[in-house]
Protein backbone atom coordinates (compact mmCIF):
# COMPACT_ATOMS: atom_id res chain seq x y z
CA UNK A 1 0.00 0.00 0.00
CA UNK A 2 3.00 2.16 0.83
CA UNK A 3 4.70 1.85 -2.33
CA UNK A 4 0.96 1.89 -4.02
CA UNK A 5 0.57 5.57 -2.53
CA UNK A 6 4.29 6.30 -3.46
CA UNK A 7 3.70 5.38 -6.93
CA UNK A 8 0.20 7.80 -7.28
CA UNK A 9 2.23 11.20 -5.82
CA UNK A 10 5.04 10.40 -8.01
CA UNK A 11 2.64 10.36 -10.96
CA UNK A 12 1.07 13.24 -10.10
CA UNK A 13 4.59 15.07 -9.66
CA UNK A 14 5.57 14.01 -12.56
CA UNK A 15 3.03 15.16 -14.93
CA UNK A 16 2.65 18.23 -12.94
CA UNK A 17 6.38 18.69 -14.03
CA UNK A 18 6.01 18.19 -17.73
CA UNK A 19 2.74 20.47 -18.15
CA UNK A 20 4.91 23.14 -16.41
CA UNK A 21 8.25 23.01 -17.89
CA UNK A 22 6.71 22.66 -21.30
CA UNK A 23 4.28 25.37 -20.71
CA UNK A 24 7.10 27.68 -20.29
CA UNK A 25 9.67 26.66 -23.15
CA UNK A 26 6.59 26.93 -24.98
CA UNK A 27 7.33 24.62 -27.91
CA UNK A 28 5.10 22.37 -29.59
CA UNK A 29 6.80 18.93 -29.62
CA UNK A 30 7.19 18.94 -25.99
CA UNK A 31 4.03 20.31 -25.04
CA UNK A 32 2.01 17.49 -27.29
CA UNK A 33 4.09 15.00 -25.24
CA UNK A 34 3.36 15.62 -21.57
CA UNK A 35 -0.51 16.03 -22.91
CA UNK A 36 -0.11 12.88 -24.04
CA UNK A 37 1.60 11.81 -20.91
CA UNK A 38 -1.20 13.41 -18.75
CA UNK A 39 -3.72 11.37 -20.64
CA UNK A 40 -1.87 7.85 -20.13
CA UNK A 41 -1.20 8.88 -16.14
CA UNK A 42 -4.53 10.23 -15.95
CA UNK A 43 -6.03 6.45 -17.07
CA UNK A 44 -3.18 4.69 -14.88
CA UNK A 45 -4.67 6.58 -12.20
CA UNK A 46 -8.26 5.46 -12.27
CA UNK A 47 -7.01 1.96 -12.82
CA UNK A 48 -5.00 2.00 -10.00
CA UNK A 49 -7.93 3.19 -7.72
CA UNK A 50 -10.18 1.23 -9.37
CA UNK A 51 -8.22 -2.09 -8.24
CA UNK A 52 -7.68 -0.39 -4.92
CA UNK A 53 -11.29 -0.19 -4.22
CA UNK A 54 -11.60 -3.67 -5.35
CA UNK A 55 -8.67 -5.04 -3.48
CA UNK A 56 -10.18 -3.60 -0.01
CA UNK A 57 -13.42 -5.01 -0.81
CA UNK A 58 -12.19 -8.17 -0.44
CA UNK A 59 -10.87 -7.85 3.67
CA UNK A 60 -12.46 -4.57 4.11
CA UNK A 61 -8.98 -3.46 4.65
CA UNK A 62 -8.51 -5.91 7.48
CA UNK A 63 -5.54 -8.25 6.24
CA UNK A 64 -6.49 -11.03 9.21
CA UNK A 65 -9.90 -11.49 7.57
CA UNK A 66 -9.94 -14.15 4.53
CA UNK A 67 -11.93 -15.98 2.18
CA UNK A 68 -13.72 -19.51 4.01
CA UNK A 69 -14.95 -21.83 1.72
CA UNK A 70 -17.39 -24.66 3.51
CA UNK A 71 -20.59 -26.80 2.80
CA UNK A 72 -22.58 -23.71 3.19
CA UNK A 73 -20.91 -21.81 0.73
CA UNK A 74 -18.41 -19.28 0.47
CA UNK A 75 -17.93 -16.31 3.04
CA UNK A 76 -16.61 -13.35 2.08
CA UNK A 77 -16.27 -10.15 4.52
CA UNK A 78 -18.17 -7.52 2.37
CA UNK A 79 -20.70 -10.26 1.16
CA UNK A 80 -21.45 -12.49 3.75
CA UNK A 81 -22.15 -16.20 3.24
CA UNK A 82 -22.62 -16.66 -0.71
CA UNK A 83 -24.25 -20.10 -0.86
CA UNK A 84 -23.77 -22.81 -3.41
CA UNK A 85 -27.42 -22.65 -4.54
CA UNK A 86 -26.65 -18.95 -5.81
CA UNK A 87 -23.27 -19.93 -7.37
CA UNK A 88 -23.88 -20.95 -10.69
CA UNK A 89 -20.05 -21.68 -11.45
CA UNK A 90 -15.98 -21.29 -10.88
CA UNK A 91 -12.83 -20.08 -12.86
CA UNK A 92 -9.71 -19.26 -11.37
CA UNK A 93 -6.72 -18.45 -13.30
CA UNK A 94 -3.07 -18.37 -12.57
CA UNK A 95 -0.77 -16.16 -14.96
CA UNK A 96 2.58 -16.29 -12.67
CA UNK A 97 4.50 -18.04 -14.91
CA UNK A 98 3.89 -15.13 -17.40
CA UNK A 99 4.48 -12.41 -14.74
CA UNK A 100 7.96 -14.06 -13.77
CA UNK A 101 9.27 -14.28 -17.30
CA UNK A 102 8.42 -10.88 -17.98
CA UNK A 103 9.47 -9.54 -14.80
CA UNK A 104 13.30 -11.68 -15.71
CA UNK A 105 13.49 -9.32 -19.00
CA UNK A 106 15.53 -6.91 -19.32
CA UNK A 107 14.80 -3.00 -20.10
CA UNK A 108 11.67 -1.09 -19.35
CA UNK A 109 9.61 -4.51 -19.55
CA UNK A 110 11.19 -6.06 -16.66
CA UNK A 111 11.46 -3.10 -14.79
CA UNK A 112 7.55 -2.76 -14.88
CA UNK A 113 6.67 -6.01 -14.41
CA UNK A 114 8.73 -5.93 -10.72
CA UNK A 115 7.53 -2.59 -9.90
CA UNK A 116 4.15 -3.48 -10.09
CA UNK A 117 4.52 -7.02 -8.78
CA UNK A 118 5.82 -4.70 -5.63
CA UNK A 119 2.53 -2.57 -5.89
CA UNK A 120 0.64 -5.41 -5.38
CA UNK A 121 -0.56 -6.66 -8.97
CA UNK A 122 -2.04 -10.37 -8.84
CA UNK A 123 -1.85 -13.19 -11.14
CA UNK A 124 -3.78 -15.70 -9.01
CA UNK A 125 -7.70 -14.80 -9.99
CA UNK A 126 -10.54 -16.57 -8.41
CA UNK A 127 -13.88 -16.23 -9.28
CA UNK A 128 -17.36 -16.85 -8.28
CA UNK A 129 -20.22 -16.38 -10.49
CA UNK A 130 -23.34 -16.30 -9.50
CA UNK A 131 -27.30 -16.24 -11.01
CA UNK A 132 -28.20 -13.39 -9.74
CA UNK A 133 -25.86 -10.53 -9.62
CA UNK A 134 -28.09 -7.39 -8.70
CA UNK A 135 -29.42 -9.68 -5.98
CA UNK A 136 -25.62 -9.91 -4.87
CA UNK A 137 -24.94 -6.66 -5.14
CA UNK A 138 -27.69 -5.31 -2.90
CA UNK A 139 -26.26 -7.11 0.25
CA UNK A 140 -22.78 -5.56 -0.16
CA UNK A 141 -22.14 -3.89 2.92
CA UNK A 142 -20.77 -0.96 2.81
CA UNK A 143 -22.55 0.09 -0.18
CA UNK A 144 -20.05 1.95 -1.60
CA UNK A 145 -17.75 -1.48 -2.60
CA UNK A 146 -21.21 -3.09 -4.64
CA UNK A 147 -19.43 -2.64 -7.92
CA UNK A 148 -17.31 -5.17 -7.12
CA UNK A 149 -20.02 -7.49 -7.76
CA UNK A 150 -19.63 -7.28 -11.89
CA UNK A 151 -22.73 -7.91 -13.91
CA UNK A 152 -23.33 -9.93 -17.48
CA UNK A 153 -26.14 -9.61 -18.84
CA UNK A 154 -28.16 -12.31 -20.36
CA UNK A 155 -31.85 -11.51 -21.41
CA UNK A 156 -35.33 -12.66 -20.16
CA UNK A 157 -33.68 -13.64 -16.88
CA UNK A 158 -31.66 -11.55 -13.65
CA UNK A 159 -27.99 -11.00 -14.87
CA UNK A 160 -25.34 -13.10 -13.31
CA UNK A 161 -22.81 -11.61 -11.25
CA UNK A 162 -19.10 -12.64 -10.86
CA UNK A 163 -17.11 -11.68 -7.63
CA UNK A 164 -13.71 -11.49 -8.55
CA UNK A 165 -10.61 -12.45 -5.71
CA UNK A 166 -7.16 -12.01 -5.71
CA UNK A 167 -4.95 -14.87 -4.21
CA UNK A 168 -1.74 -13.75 -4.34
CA UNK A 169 -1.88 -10.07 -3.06
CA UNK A 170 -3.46 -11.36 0.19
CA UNK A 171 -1.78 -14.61 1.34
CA UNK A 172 1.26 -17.01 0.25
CA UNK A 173 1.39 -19.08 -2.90
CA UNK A 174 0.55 -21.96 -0.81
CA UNK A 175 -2.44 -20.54 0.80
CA UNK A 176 -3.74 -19.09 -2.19
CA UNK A 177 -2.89 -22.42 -4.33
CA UNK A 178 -4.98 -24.18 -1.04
CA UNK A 179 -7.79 -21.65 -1.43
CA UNK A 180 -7.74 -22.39 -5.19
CA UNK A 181 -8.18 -26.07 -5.03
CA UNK A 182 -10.72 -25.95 -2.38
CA UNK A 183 -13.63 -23.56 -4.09
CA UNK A 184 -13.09 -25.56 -7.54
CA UNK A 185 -13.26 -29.02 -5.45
CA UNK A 186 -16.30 -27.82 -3.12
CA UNK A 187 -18.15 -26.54 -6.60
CA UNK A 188 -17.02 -29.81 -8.69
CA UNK A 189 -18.53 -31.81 -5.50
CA UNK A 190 -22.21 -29.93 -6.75
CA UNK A 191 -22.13 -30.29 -10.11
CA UNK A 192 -20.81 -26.91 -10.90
CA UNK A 193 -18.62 -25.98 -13.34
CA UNK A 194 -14.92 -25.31 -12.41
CA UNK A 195 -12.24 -24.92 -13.95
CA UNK A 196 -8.47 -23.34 -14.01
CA UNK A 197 -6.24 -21.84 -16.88
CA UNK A 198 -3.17 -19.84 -17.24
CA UNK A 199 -4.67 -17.51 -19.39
CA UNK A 200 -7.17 -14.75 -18.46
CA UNK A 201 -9.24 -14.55 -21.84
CA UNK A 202 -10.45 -17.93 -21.43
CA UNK A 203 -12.79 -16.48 -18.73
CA UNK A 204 -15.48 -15.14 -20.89
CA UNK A 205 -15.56 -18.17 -23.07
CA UNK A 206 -15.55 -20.51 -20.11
CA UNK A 207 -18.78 -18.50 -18.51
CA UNK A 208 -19.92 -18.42 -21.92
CA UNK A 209 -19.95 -21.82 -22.95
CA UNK A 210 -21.95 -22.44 -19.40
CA UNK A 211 -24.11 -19.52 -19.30
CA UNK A 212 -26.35 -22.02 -21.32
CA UNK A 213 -27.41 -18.75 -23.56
CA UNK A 214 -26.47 -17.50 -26.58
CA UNK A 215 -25.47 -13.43 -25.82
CA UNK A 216 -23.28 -13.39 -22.79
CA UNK A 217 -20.64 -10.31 -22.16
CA UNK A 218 -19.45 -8.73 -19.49
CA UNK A 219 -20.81 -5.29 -18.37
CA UNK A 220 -19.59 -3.58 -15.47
CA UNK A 221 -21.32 -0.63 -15.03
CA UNK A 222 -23.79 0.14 -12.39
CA UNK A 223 -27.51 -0.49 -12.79
């Protein structure tokens, strides 16, 4: 969180930097640069915060609270006990191998892969989708973390919703690798669908293919 907050100020100072010392020389070249530059921090930005908000959803900033997975379903701090008969299915996805090659490059690759390894970026994702997301999203508490809860949208029906959490940012590889095998072994164990890749884009086709509909994307704005 510490090196998180670092990271935001230095941003800030940064681009603060280039909008003044350009202003001044006054020439074109520069000037169309740290716009540019202001445009690509200002979108780092929101994406930072936007994971932020999501990350302390997840322990409501308390890192001694965690995920329990049991036969009544799966308790989360800001959600409460989800049960099985709302979860409609399971993905998780581990991309470390990925992260760790590109963070062993050399150059401005590998240098931004370990920085923002060290600001907390994941590459264990598990997720829980459920039938009805607006449902799920009501009993957030606090309110102001219920766009965690994504929706997708399927017609004729409530949209599901799919709570995403982050292994790796939170506990050990052998905790999260423990929490991993438990929710897809709990949902296989009820006939849900459960599953784990290496590679994030299988996601959507995996809900899709089990959605049991033909339209199925991901929306996550709020209704």
């Amino acid at each position: 969180m510490r090196r998180e907050r670092a990271t935001l100020v230095g941003t800030v100072v940064v681009v603060v930097a280039a909008e003044v010392v350009t202003s001044v020389l006054g020439l074109l070249g520069p000037i169309i640069v740290a716009h540019g530059l202001t445009l690509v921090a200002a979108f780092y930005f929101l994406s930072v915060l936007r994971f932020r908000r999501n990350r302390m959803a997840q322990t409501l900033g308390d890192t001694a609270r965690g995920i329990t997975v049991s036969d009544a379903g799966v308790d989360v701090p800001v959600l409460g006990t989800v049960s099985w008969q709302e979860i409609v299915a399971v993905f998780t996805v581990v991309d470390q191998d990925r992260a760790d090659r590109y963070a062993r490059s050399r150059g401005v690759r590998g240098v931004a892969e370990r920085w923002t390894q060290s600001v907390g970026s994941a590459d264990h994702y598990l997720t829980i989708a459920v039938a009805d997301g607006p449902a799920l999203r009501q009993r957030v508490d606090p309110p102001r973390y219920r766009r965690w809860v994504k929706l997708w949208a399927r017609s004729g029906a409530p949209d599901f919703g799919a709570v995403q959490l982050v292994g790796d940012s939170y506990y050990t590889d052998a905790d999260a690798d423990l929490l991993d095998h438990t929710l897809r072994a709990f949902a296989a164990a009820r006939g849900l669908p459960a599953s784990r890749t290496a590679n994030m884009l299988e996601q959507g086709e995996f809900f899709r293919t089990n959605s049991g509909i033909a339209v199925f994307d991901g929306r996550p704005e709020a209704k």
